[in-house]
Structure formats: structure tokens, C-alpha cells
N, C-alpha and C. Protein backbone atom coordinates (compact mmCIF):
# COMPACT_ATOMS: atom_id res chain seq x y z
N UNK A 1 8.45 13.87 -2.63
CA UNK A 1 9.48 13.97 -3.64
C UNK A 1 9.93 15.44 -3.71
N UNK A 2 11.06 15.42 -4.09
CA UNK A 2 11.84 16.93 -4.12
C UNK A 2 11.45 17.84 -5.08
N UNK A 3 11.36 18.82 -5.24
CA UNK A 3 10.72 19.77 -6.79
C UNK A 3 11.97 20.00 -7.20
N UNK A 4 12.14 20.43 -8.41
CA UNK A 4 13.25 20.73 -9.42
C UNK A 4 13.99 22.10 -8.92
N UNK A 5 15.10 22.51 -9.15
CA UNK A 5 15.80 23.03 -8.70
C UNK A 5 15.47 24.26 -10.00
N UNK A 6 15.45 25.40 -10.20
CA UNK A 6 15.25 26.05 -10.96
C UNK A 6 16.42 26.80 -11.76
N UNK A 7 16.78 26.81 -13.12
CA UNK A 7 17.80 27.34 -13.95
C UNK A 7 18.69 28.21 -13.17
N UNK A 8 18.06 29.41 -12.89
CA UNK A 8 18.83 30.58 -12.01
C UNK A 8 19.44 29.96 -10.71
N UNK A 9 18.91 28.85 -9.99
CA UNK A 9 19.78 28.94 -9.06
C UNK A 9 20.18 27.68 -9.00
N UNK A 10 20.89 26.81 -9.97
CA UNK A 10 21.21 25.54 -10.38
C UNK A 10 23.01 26.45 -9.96
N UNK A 11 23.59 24.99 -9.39
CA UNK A 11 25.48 25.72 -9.43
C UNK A 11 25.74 24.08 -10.23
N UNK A 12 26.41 24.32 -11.06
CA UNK A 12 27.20 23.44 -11.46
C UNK A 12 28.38 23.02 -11.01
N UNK A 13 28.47 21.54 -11.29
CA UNK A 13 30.14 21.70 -10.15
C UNK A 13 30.97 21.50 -11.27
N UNK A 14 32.45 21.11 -10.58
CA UNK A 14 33.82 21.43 -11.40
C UNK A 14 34.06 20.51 -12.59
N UNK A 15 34.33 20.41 -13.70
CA UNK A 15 34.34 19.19 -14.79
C UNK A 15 35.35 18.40 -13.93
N UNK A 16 36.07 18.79 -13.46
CA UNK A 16 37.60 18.09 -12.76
C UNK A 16 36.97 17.00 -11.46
N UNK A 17 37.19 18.73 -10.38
CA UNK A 17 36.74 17.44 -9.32
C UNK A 17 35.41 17.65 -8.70
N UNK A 18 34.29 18.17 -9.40
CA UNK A 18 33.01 17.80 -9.19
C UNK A 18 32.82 18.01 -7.67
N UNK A 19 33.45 18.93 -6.91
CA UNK A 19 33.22 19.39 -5.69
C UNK A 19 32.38 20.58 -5.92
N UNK A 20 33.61 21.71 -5.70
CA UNK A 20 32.84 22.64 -6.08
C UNK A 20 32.21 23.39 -7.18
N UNK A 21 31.46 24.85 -6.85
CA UNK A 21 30.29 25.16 -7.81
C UNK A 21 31.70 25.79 -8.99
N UNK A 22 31.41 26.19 -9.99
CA UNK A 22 32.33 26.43 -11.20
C UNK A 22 31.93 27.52 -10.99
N UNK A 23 33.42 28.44 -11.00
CA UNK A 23 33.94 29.91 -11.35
C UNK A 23 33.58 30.71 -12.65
N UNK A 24 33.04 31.27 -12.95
CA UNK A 24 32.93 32.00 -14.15
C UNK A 24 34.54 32.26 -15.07
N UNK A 25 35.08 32.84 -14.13
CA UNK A 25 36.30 32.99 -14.80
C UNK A 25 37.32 31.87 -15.42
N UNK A 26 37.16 30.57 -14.60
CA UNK A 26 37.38 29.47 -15.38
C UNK A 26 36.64 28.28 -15.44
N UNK A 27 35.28 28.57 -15.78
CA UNK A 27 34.05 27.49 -16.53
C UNK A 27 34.88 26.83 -17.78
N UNK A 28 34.45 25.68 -17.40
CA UNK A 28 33.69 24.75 -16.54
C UNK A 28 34.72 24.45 -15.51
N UNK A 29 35.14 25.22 -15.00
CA UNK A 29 36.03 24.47 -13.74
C UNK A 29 36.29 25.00 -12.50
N UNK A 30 36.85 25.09 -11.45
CA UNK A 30 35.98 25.77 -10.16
C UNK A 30 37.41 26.82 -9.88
N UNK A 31 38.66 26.55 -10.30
CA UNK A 31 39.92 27.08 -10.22
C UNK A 31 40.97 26.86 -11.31
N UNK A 32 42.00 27.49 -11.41
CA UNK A 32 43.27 27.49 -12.50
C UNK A 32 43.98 25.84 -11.85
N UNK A 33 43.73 25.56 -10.72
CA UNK A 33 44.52 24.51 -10.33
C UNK A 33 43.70 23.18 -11.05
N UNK A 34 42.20 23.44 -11.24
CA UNK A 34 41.48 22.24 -12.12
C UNK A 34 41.70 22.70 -13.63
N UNK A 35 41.43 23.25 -13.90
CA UNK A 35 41.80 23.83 -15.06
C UNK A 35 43.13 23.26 -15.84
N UNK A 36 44.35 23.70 -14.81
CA UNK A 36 45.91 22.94 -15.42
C UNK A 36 45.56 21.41 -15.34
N UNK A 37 45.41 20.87 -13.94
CA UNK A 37 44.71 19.79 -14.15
C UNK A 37 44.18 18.54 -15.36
N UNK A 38 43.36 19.25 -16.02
CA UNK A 38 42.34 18.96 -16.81
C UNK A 38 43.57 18.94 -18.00
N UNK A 39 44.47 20.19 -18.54
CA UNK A 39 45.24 20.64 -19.59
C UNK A 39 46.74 19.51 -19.53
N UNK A 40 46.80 19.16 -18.16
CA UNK A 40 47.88 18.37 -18.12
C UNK A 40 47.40 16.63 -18.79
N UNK A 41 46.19 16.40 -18.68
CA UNK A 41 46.01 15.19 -19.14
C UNK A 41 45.72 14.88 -20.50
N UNK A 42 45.11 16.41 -20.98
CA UNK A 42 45.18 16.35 -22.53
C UNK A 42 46.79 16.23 -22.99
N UNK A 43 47.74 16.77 -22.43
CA UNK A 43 48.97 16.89 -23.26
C UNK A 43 49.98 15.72 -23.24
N UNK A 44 49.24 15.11 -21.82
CA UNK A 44 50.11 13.60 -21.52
C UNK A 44 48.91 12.61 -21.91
N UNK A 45 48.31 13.04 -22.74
CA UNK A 45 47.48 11.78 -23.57
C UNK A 45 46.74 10.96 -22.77
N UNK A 46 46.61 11.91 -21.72
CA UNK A 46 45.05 11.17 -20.51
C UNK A 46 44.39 10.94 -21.09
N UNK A 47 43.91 11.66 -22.29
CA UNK A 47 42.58 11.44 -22.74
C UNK A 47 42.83 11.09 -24.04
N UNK A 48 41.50 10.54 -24.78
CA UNK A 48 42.06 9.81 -25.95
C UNK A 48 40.40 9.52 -26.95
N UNK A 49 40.36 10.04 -27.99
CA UNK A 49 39.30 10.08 -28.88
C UNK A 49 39.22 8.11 -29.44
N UNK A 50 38.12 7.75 -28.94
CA UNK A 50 38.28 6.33 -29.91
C UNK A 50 38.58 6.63 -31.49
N UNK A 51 39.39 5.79 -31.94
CA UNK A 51 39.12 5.40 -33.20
C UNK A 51 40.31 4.57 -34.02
N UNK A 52 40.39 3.91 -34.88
CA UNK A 52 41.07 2.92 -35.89
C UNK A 52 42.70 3.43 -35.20
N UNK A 53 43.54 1.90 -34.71
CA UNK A 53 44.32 2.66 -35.01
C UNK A 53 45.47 3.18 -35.93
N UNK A 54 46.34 3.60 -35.96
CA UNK A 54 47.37 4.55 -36.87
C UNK A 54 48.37 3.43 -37.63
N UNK A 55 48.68 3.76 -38.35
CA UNK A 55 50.18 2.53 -39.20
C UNK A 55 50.78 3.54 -38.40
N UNK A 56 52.10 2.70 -38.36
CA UNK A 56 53.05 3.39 -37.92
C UNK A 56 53.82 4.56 -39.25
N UNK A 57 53.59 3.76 -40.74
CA UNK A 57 53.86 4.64 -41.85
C UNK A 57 53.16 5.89 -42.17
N UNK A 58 51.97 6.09 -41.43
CA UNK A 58 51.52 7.79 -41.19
C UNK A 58 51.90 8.49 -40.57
N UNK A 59 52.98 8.10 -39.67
CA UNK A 59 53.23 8.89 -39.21
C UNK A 59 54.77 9.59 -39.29
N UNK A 60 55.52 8.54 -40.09
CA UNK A 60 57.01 8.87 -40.60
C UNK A 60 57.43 9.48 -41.80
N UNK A 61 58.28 10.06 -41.88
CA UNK A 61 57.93 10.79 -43.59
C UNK A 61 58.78 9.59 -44.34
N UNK A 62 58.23 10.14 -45.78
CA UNK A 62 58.61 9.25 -46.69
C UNK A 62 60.21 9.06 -46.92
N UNK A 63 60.47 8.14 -47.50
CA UNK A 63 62.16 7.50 -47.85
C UNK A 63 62.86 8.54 -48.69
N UNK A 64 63.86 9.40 -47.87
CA UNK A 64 64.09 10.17 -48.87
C UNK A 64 63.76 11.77 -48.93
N UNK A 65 63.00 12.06 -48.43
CA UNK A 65 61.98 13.23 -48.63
C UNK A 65 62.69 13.73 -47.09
N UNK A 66 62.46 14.64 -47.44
CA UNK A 66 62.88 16.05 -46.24
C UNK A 66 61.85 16.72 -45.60
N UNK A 67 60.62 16.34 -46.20
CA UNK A 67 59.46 16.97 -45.25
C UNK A 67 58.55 18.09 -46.34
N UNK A 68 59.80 18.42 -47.17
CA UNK A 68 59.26 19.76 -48.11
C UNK A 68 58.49 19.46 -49.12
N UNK A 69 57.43 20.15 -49.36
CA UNK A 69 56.81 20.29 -50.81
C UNK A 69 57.75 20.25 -52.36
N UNK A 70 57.60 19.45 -53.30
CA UNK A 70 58.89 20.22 -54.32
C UNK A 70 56.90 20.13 -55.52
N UNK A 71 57.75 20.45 -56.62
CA UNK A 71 56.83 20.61 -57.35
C UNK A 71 56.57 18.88 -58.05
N UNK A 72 56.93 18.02 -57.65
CA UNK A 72 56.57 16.51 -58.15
C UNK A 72 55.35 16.11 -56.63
N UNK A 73 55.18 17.00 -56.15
CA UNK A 73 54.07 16.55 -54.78
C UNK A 73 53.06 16.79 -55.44
């Protein structure tokens, strides 16, 4: 059986594409090209937290209302 690989010389690979060892300068990821990567799927809703989902009325403002605080809020 194999012995354990020891802390100091463990390389982690890329969160993205799990090839190569991860760059310091952009940990956890091995380049800026995994990196955008990774940033492009958060912003196009690749990724996605479970949970309940939304009315559509949370997310529209109310009848009337302009968005602003008045002092009856």
C-alpha cells in the first residue's frame, strides 16, 4: 500500500479543471483563464444555492411605489 503523501509536498489541483497543481496567485485555481471560467458561471447562474423557491411578488416592487423610502415605510 502507498504511504501518505505529506502536507508540504501535497499540490492541489485546479477547482475548475482539476488538471493542474493551483497557482498561488490565483488559488484555488491553476490560471486567470479558470478563474474567469469559474466567475462566468456564477454570473450566468451556473451555479445555484438550494433553497425554497421565490414568489414572483418578491421580487417586483409594490403597486404604486417608486422604489423610495417615504416616511409611511
Amino acid at each position: 500500500m502507498s504511504q501518505p503523501v505529506p502536507p508540504e509536498k501535497r499540490q492541489p489541483k485546479c477547482a475548475q479543471c482539476r488538471k493542474n497543481p493551483v497557482s498561488a496567485e490565483y488559488r484555488p485555481f491553476c490560471s486567470k483563464r479558470c478563474a474567469d471560467v469559474d466567475l462566468g458561471k456564477w454570473l450566468n447562474e451556473g451555479y445555484s444555492i438550494p433553497g425554497a423557491p421565490m414568489d414572483e411578488e418578491e421580487d417586483s416592487p409594490r403597486p404604486g411605489g417608486n422604489g423610495d423610502m417615504s416616511a409611511d415605510d
